[in-house]
C-alpha atoms as a PDB file:
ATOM      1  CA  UNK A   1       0.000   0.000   0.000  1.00  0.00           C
ATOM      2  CA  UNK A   2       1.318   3.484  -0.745  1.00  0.00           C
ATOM      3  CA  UNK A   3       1.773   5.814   1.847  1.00  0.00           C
ATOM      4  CA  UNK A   4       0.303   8.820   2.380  1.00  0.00           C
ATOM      5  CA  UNK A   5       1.782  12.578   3.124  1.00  0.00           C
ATOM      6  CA  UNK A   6      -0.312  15.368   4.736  1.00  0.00           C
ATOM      7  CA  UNK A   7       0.076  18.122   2.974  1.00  0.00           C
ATOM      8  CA  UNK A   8       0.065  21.524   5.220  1.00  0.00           C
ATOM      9  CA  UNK A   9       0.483  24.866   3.267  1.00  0.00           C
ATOM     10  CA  UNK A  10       1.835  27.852   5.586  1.00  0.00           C
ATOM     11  CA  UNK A  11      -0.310  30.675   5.889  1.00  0.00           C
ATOM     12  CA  UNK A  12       2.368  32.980   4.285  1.00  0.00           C
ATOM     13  CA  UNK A  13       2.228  30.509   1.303  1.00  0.00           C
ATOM     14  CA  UNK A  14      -1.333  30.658   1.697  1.00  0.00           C
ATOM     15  CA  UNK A  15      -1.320  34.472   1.891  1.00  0.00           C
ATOM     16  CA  UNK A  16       1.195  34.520  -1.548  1.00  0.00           C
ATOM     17  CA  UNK A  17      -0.837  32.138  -3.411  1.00  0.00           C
ATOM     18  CA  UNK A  18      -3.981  34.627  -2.722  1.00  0.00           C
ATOM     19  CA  UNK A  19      -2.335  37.685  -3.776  1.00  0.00           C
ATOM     20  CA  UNK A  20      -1.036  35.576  -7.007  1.00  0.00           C
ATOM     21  CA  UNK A  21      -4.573  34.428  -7.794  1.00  0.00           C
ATOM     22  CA  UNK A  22      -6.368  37.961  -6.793  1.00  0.00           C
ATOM     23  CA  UNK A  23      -3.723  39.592  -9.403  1.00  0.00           C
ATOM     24  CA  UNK A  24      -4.235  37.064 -12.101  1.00  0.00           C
ATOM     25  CA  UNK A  25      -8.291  36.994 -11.738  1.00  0.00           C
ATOM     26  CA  UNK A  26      -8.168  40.403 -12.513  1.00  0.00           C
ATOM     27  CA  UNK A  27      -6.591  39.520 -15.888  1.00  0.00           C
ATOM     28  CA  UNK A  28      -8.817  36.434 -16.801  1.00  0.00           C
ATOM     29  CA  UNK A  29     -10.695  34.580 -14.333  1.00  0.00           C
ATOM     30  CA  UNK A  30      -9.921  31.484 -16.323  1.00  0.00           C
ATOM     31  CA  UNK A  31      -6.532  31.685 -15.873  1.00  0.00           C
ATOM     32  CA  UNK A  32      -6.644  32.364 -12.134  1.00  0.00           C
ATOM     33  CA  UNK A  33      -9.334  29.452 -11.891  1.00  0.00           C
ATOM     34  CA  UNK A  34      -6.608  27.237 -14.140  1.00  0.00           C
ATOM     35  CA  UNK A  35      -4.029  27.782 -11.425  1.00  0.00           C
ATOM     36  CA  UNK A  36      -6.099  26.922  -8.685  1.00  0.00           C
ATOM     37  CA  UNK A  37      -6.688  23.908 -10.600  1.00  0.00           C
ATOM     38  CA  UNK A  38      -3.105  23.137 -10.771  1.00  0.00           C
ATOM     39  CA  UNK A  39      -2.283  23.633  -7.201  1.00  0.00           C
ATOM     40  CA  UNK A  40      -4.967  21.259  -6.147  1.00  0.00           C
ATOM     41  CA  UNK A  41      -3.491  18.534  -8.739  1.00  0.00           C
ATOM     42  CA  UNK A  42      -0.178  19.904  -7.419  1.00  0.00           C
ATOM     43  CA  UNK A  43      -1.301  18.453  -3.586  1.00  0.00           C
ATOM     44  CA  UNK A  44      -2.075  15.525  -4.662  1.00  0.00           C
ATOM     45  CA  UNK A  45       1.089  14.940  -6.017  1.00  0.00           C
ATOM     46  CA  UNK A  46       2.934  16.054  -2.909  1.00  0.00           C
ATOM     47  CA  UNK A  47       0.158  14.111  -0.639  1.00  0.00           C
ATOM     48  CA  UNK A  48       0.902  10.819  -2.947  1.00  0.00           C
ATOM     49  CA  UNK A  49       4.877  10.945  -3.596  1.00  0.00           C
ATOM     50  CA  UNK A  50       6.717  14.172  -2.633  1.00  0.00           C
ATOM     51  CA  UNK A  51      10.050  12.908  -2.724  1.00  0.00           C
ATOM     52  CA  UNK A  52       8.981  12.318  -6.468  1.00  0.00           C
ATOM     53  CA  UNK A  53      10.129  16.341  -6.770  1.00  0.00           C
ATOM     54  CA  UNK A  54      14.035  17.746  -7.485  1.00  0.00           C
ATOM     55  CA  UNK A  55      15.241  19.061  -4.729  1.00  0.00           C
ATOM     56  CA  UNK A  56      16.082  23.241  -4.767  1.00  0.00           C
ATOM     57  CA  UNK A  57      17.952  24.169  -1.398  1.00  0.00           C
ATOM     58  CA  UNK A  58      19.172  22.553   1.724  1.00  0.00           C
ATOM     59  CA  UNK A  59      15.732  20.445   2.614  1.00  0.00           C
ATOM     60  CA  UNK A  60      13.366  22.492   0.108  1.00  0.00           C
ATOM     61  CA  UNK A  61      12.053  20.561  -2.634  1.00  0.00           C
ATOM     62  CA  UNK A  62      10.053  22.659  -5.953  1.00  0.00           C
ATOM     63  CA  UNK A  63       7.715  21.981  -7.898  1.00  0.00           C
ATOM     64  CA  UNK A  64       6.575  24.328 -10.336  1.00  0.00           C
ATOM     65  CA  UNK A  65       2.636  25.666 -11.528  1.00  0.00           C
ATOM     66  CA  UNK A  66       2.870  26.489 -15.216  1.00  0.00           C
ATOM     67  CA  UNK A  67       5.705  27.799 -15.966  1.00  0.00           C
ATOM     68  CA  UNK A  68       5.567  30.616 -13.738  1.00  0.00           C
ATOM     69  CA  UNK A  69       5.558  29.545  -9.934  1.00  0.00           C
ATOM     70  CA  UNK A  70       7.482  27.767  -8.098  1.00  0.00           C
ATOM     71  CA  UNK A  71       6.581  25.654  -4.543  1.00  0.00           C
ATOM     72  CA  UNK A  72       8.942  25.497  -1.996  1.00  0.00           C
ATOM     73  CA  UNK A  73       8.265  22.904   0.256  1.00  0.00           C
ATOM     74  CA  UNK A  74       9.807  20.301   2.573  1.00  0.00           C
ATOM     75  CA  UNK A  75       9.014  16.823   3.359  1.00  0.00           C
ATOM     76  CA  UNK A  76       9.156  16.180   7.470  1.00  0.00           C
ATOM     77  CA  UNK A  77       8.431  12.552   8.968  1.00  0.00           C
ATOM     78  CA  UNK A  78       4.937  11.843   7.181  1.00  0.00           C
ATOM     79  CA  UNK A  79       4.209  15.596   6.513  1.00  0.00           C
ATOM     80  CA  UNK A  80       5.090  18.024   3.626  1.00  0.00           C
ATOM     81  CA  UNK A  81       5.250  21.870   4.280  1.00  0.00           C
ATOM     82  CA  UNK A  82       4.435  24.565   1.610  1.00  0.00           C
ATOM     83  CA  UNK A  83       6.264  27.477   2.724  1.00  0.00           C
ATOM     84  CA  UNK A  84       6.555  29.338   0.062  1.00  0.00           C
ATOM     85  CA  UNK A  85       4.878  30.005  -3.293  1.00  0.00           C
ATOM     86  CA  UNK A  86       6.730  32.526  -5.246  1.00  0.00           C
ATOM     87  CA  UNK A  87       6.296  34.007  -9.151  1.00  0.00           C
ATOM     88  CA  UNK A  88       9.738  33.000 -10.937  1.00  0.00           C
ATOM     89  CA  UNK A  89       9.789  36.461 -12.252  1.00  0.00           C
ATOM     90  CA  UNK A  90       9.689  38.635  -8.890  1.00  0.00           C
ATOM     91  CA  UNK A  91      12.597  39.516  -7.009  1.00  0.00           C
ATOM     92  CA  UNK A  92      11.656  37.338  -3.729  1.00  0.00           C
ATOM     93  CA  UNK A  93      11.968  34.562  -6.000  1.00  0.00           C
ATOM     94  CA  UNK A  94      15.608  35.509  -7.538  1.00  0.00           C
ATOM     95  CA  UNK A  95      17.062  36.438  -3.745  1.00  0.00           C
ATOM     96  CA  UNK A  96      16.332  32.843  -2.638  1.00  0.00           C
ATOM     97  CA  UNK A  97      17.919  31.010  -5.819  1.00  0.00           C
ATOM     98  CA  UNK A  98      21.271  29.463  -4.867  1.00  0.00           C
ATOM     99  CA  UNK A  99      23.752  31.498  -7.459  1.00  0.00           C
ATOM    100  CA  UNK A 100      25.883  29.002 -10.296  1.00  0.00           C
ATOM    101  CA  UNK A 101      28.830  28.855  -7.890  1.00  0.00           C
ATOM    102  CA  UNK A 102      26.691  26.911  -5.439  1.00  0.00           C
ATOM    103  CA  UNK A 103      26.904  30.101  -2.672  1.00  0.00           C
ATOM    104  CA  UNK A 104      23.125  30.749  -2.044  1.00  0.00           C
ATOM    105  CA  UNK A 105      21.639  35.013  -2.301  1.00  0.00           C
ATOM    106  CA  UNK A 106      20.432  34.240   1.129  1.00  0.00           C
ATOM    107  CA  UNK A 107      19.817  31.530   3.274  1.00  0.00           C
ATOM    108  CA  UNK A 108      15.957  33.166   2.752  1.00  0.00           C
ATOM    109  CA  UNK A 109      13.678  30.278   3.015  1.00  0.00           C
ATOM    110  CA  UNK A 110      11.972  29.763   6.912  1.00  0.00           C
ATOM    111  CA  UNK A 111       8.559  28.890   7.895  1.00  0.00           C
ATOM    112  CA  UNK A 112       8.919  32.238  10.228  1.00  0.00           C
ATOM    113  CA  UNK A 113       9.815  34.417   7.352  1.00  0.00           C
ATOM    114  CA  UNK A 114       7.371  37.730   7.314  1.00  0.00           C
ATOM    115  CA  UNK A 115       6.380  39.555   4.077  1.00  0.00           C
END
């Protein structure tokens, strides 16, 4: 039998997912309602087989929502933690990305991170 993961999204990932949905529904409510789609497949995934995902940084794994956000998460015991959904393109997203050299921006990623 496969085992399960519960899947437990931080309120500051809640909080950016909102804001990314809010911004998109005002440029087509289909596309904002196609994203929520995709995160809910997206849970699924990470309920079913998280490890299934490459890993990013120290203990984050990402998986990615079209091509333009990326979900930080990590996997702990039988639990997986959304910490952070982030647009590729904004700067929050850039100042977390380890640089080429291996050296990360910042060390940026922590459930206790404010906006």
């Amino acid at each position: 039998m496969m085992s399960s993961y519960s899947v437990i999204v931080h309120p500051i990932a809640s909080n950016q997912f909102e804001s990314h949905i809010e911004f998109l529904a005002q440029v087509s409510i289909k596309l904002a309602n196609d994203i929520i789609d995709e995160f809910e497949k997206l849970e699924k995934a990470l309920a079913a087989n998280p490890t299934s995902f490459p890993m990013f940084y120290k203990n984050y794994r990402k998986a990615i929502i079209k091509p333009r956000y990326a979900v930080l998460f990590e996997i702990v015991g039988s639990d997986v933690f959304v910490d952070k959904i982030l647009d590729m393109r904004q700067s929050e997203y850039n100042n977390i990305v380890p640089e080429q050299n291996g050296e990360p921006v910042s060390d940026g990623i922590s459930p206790d991170d404010t906006e």
